[in-house]
C-alpha atoms as a PDB file:
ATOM      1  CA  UNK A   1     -23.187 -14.254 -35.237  1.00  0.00           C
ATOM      2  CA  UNK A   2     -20.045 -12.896 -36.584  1.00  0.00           C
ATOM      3  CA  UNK A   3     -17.792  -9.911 -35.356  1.00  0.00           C
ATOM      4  CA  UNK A   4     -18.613  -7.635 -38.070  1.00  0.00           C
ATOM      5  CA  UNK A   5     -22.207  -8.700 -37.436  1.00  0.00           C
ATOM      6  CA  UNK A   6     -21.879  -8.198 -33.364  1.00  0.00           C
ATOM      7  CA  UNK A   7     -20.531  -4.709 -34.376  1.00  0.00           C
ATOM      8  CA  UNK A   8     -23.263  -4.037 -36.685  1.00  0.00           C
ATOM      9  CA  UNK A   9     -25.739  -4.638 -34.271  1.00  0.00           C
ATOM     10  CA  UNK A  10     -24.021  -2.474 -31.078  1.00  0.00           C
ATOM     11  CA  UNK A  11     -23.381   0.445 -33.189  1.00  0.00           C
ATOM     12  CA  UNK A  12     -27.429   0.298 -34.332  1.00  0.00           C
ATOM     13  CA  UNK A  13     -27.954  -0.010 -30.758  1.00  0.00           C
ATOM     14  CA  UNK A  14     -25.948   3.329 -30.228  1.00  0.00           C
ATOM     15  CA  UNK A  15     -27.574   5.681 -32.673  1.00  0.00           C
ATOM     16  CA  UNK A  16     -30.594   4.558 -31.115  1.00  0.00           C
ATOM     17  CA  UNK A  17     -29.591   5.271 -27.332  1.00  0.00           C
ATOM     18  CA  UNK A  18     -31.782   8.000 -25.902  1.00  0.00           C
ATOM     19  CA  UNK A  19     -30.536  11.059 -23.900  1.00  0.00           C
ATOM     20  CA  UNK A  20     -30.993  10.056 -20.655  1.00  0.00           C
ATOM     21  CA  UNK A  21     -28.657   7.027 -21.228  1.00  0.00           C
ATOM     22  CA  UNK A  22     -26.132   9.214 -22.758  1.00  0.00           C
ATOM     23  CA  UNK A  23     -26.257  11.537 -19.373  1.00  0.00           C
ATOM     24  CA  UNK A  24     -26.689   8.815 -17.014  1.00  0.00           C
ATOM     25  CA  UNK A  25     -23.282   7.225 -18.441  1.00  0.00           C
ATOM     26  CA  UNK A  26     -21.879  10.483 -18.925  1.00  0.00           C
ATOM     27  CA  UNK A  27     -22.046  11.007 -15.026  1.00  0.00           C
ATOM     28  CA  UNK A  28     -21.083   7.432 -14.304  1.00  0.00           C
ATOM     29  CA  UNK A  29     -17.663   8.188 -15.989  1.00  0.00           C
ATOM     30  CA  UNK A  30     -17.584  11.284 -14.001  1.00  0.00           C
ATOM     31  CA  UNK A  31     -17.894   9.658 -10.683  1.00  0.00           C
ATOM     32  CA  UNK A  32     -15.206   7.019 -11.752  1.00  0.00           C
ATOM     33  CA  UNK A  33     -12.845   9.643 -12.833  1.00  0.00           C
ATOM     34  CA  UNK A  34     -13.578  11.490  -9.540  1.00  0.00           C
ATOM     35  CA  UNK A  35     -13.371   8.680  -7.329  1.00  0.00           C
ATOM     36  CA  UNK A  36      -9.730   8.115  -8.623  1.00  0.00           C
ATOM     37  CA  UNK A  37      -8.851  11.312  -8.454  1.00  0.00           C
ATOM     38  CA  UNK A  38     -10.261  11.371  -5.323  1.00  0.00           C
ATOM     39  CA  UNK A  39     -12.010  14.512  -5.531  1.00  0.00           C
ATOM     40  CA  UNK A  40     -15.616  15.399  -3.471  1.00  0.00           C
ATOM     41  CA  UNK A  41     -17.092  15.347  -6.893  1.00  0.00           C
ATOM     42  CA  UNK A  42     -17.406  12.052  -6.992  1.00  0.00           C
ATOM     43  CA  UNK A  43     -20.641  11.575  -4.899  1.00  0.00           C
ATOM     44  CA  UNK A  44     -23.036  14.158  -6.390  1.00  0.00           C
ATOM     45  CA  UNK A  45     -22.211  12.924  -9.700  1.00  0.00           C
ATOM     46  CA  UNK A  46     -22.585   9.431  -8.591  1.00  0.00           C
ATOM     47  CA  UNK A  47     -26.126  10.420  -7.348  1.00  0.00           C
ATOM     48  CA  UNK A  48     -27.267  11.337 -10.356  1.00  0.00           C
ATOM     49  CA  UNK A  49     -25.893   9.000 -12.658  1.00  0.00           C
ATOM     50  CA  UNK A  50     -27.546   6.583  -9.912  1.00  0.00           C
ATOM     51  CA  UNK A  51     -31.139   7.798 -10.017  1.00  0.00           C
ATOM     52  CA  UNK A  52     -31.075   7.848 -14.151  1.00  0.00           C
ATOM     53  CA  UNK A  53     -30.182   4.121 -13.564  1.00  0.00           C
ATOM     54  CA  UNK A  54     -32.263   3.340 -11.731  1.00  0.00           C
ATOM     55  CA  UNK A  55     -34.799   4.438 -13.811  1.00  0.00           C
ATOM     56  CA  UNK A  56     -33.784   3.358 -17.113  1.00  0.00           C
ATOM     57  CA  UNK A  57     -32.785  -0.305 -15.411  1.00  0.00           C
ATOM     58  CA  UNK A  58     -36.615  -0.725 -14.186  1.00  0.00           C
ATOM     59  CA  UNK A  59     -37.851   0.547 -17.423  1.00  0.00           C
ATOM     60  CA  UNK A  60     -35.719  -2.021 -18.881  1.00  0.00           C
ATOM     61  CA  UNK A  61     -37.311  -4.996 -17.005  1.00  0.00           C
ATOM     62  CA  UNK A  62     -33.811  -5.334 -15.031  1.00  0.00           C
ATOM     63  CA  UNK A  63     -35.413  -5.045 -11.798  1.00  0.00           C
ATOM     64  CA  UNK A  64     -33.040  -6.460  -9.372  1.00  0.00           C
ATOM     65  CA  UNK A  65     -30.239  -4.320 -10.764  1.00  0.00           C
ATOM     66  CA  UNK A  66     -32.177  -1.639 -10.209  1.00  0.00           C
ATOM     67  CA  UNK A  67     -32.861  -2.533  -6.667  1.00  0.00           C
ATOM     68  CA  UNK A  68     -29.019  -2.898  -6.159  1.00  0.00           C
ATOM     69  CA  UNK A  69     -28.921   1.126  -7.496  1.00  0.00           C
ATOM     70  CA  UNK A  70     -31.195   2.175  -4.757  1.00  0.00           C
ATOM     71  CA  UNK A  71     -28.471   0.630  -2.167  1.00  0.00           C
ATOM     72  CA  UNK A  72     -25.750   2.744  -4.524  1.00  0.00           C
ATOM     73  CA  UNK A  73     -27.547   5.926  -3.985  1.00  0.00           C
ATOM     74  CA  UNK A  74     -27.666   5.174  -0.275  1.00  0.00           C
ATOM     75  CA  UNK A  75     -24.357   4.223  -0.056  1.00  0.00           C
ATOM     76  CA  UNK A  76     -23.344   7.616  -2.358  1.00  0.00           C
ATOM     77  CA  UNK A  77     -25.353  10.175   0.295  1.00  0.00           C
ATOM     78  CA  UNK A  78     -23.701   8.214   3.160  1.00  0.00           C
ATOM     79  CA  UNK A  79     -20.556   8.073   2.457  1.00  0.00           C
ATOM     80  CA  UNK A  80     -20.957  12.112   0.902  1.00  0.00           C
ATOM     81  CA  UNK A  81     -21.759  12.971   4.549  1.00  0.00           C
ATOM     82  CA  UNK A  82     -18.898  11.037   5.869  1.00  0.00           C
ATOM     83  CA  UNK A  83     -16.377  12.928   3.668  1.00  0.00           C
ATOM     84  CA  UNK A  84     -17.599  16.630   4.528  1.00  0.00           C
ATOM     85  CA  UNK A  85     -17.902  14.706   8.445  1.00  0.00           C
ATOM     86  CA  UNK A  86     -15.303  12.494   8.318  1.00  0.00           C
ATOM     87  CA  UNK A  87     -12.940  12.396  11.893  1.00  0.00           C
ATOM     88  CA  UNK A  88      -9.283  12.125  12.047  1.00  0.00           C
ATOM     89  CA  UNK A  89      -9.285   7.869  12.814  1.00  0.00           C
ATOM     90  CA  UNK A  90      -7.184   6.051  10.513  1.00  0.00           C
ATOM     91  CA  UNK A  91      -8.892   4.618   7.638  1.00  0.00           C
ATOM     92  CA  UNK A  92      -9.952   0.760   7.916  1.00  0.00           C
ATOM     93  CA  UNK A  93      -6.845  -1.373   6.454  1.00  0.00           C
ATOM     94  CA  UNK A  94      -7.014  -3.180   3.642  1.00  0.00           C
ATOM     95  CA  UNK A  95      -6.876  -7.028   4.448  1.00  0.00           C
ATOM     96  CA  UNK A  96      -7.782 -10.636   2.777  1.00  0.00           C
ATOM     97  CA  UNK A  97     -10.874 -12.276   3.323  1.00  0.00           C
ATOM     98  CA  UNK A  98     -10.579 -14.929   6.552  1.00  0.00           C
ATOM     99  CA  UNK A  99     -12.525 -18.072   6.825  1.00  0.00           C
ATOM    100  CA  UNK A 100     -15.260 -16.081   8.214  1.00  0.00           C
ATOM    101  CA  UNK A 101     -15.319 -13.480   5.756  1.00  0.00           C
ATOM    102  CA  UNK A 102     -15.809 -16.392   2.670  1.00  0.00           C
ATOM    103  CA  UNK A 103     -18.363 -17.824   4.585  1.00  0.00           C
ATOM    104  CA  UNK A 104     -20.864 -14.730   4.901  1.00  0.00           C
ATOM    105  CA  UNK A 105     -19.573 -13.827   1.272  1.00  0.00           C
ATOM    106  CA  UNK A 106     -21.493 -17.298   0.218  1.00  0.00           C
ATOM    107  CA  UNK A 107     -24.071 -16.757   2.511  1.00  0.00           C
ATOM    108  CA  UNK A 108     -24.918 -13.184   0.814  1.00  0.00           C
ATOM    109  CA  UNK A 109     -24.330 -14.909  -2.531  1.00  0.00           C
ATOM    110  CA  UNK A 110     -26.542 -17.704  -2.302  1.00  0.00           C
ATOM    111  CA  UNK A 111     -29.412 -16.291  -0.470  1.00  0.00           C
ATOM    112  CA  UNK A 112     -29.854 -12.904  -2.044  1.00  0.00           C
ATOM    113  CA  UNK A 113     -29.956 -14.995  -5.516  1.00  0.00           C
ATOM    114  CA  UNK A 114     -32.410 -17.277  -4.511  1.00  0.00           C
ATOM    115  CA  UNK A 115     -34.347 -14.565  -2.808  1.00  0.00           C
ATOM    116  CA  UNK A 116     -34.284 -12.115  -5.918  1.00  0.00           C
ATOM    117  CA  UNK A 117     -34.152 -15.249  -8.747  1.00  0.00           C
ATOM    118  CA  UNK A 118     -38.113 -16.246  -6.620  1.00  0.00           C
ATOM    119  CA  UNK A 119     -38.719 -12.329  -6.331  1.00  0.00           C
ATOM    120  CA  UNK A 120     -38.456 -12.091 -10.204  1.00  0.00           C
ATOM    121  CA  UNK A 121     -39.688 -15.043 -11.705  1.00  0.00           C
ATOM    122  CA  UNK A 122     -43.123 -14.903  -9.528  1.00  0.00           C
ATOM    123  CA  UNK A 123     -44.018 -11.396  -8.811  1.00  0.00           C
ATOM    124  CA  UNK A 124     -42.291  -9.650 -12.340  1.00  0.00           C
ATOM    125  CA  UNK A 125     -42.839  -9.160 -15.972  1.00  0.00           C
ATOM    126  CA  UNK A 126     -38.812  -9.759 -15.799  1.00  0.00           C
ATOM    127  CA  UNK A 127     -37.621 -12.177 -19.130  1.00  0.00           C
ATOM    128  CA  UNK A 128     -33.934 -12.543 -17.649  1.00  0.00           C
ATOM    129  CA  UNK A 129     -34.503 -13.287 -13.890  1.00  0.00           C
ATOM    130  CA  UNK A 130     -31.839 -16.081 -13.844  1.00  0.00           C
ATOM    131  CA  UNK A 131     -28.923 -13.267 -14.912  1.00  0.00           C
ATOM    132  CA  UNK A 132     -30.673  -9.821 -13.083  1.00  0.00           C
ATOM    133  CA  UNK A 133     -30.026 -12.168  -9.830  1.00  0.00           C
ATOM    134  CA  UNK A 134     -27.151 -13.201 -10.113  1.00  0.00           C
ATOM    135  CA  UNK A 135     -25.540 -10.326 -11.390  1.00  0.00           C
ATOM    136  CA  UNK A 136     -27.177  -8.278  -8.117  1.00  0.00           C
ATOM    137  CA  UNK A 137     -26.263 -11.295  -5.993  1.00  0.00           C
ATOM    138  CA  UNK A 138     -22.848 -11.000  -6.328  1.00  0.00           C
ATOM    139  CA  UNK A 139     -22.620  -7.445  -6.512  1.00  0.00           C
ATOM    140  CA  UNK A 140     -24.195  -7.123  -3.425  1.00  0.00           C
ATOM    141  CA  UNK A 141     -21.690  -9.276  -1.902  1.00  0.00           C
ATOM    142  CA  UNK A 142     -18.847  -7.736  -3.711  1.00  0.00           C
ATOM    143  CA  UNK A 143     -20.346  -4.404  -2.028  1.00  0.00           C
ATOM    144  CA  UNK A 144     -19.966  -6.120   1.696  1.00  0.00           C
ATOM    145  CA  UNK A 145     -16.453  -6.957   1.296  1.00  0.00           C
ATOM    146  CA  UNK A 146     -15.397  -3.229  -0.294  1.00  0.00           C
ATOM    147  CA  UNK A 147     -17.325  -1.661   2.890  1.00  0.00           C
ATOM    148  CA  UNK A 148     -14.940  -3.906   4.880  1.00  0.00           C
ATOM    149  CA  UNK A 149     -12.059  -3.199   2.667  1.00  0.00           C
ATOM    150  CA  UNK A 150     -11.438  -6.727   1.709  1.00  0.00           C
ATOM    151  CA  UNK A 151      -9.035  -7.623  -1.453  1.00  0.00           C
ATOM    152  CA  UNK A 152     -11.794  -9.698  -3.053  1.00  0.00           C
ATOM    153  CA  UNK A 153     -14.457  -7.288  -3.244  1.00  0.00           C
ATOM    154  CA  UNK A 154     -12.918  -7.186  -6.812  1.00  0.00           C
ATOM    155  CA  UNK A 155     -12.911 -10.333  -7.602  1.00  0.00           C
ATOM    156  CA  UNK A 156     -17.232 -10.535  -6.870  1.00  0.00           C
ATOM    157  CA  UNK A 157     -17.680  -7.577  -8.586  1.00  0.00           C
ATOM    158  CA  UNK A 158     -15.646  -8.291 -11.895  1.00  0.00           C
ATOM    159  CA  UNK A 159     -17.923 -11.424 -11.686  1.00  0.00           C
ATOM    160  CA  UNK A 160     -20.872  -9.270 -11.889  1.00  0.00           C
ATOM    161  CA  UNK A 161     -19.682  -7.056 -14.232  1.00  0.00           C
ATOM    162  CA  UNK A 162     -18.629  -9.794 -16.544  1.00  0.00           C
ATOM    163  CA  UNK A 163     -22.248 -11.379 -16.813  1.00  0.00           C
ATOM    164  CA  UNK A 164     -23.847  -7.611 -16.655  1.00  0.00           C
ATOM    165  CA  UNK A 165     -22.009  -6.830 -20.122  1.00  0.00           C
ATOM    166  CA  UNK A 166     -24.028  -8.772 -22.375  1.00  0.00           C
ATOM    167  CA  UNK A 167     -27.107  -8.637 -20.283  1.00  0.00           C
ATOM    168  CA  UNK A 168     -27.103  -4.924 -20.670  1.00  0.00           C
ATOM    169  CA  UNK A 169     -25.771  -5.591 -24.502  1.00  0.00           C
ATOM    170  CA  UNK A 170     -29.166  -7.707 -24.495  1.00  0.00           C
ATOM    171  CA  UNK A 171     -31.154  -5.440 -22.874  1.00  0.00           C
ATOM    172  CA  UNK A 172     -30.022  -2.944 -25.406  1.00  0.00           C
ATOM    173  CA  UNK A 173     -28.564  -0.560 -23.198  1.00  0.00           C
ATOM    174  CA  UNK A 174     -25.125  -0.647 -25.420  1.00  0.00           C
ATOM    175  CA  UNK A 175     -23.714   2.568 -23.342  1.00  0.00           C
ATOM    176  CA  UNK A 176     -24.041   0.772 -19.704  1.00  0.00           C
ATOM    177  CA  UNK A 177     -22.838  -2.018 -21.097  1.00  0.00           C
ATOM    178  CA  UNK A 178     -19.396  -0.463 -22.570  1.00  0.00           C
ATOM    179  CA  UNK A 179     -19.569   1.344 -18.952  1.00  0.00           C
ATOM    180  CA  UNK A 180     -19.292  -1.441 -17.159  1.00  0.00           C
ATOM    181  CA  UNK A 181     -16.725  -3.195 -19.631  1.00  0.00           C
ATOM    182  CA  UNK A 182     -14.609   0.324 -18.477  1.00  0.00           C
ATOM    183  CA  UNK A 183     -15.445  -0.691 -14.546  1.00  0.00           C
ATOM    184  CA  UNK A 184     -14.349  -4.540 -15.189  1.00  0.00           C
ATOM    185  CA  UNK A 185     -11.204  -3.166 -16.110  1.00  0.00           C
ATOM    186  CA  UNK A 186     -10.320  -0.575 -13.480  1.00  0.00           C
ATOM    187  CA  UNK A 187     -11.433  -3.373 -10.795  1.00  0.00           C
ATOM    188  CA  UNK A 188      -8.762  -5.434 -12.227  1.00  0.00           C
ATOM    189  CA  UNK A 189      -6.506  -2.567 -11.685  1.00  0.00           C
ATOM    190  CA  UNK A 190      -7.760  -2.273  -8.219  1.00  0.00           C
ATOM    191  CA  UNK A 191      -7.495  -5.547  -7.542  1.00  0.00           C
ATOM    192  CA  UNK A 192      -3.639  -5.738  -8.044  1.00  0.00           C
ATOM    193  CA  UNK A 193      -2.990  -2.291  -6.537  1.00  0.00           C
ATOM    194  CA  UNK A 194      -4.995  -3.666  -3.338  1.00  0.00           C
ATOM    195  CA  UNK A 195      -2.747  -6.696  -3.573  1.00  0.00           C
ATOM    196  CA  UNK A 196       0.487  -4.907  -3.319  1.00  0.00           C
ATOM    197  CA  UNK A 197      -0.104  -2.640  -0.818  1.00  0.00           C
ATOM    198  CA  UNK A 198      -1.489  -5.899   1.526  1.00  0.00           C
ATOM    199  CA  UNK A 199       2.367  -7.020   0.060  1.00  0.00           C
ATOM    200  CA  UNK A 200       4.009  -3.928   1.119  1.00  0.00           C
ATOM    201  CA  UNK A 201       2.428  -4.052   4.917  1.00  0.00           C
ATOM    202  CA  UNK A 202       3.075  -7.337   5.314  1.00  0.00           C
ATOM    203  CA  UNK A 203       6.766  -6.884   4.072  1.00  0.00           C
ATOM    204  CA  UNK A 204       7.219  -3.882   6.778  1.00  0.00           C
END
């Protein structure tokens, strides 16, 4: 298929998108642009960009993605809490992954893949369990490492963004799709903005 004819086919996609994709993307642009500025907002927009994903993902037949939105809304009300909550200890530093880090990162890899891939294929009407898997697998382990605040938490989740694109493109979801190609590129930006300040402590 050509460009024009790629083009063709997202923009049909578009006119077609219902209203709840519109507002769940709406709200996931929201939370980004919150979470940067690093206002409160970001959580209870989050939340409910979350739970209209989760619900158009499932509808969609992309049932481990959706799984790995229920852990996002978790995450979103915990970490809400801890902000209003939050003590006066310093925040966790931001370090590379050790030995022992890549090893668990692997572990979570490998057997959440295996686990969802058998999940999907054998107890879903799922036609893409090969890519919902992997893209959840690795997103789940890109998750770990951000909770610990580990450079290459970016790096795992660019690789799930980067095979989510044109699953969600397939899945005809064209407005999750273009917001994850906007999250692919701000965790590039995060990733070198993590690496220099790592350069700056380490140059102290």
């Amino acid at each position: 298929m050509r460009m024009h004819d790629w083009i063709y086919v997202f923009w049909q996609q578009v006119k077609q998108t219902g209203w709840l994709e519109w507002l769940g993307v709406s709200f996931g642009v929201a939370e980004v642009l919150f979470a940067k500025a690093n206002k409160l907002w970001l959580y209870p927009t989050g939340i409910i960009s979350v739970v209209i994903t989760i619900c158009l993902f499932y509808t969609a037949g992309l049932y481990a993605e959706s799984a790995l939105n229920i852990y996002y809304l978790i995450m979103s009300i915990w970490g809400w809490w801890l902000w209003i909550h939050r003590s006066n200890k310093p925040p966790l530093p931001i370090t590379k992954s050790n030995a022992k880090d890549r090893k668990i990162t692997a572990v979570i890899v490998v057997v959440s893949f295996i686990l969802l891939y058998f999940v999907l294929k054998n107890f879903t009407d799922s036609r893409v369990p090969l890519f919902d898997a992997w893209v959840s697998a690795a997103a789940w382990a890109g998750m770990w490492l951000l909770a610990k605040r580990k450079l290459e938490n970016w790096v795992l989740l660019n690789i799930s963004n980067a095979f989510a694109i044109p699953l969600l493109f397939y899945k005809q979801l064209p407005l999750y799709a273009l917001l994850t190609a906007f999250l692919f590129v701000i965790a590039i930006q995060g990733y070198f903005k993590w690496k220099k300040i790592i350069n700056e402590e380490q140059s102290l």
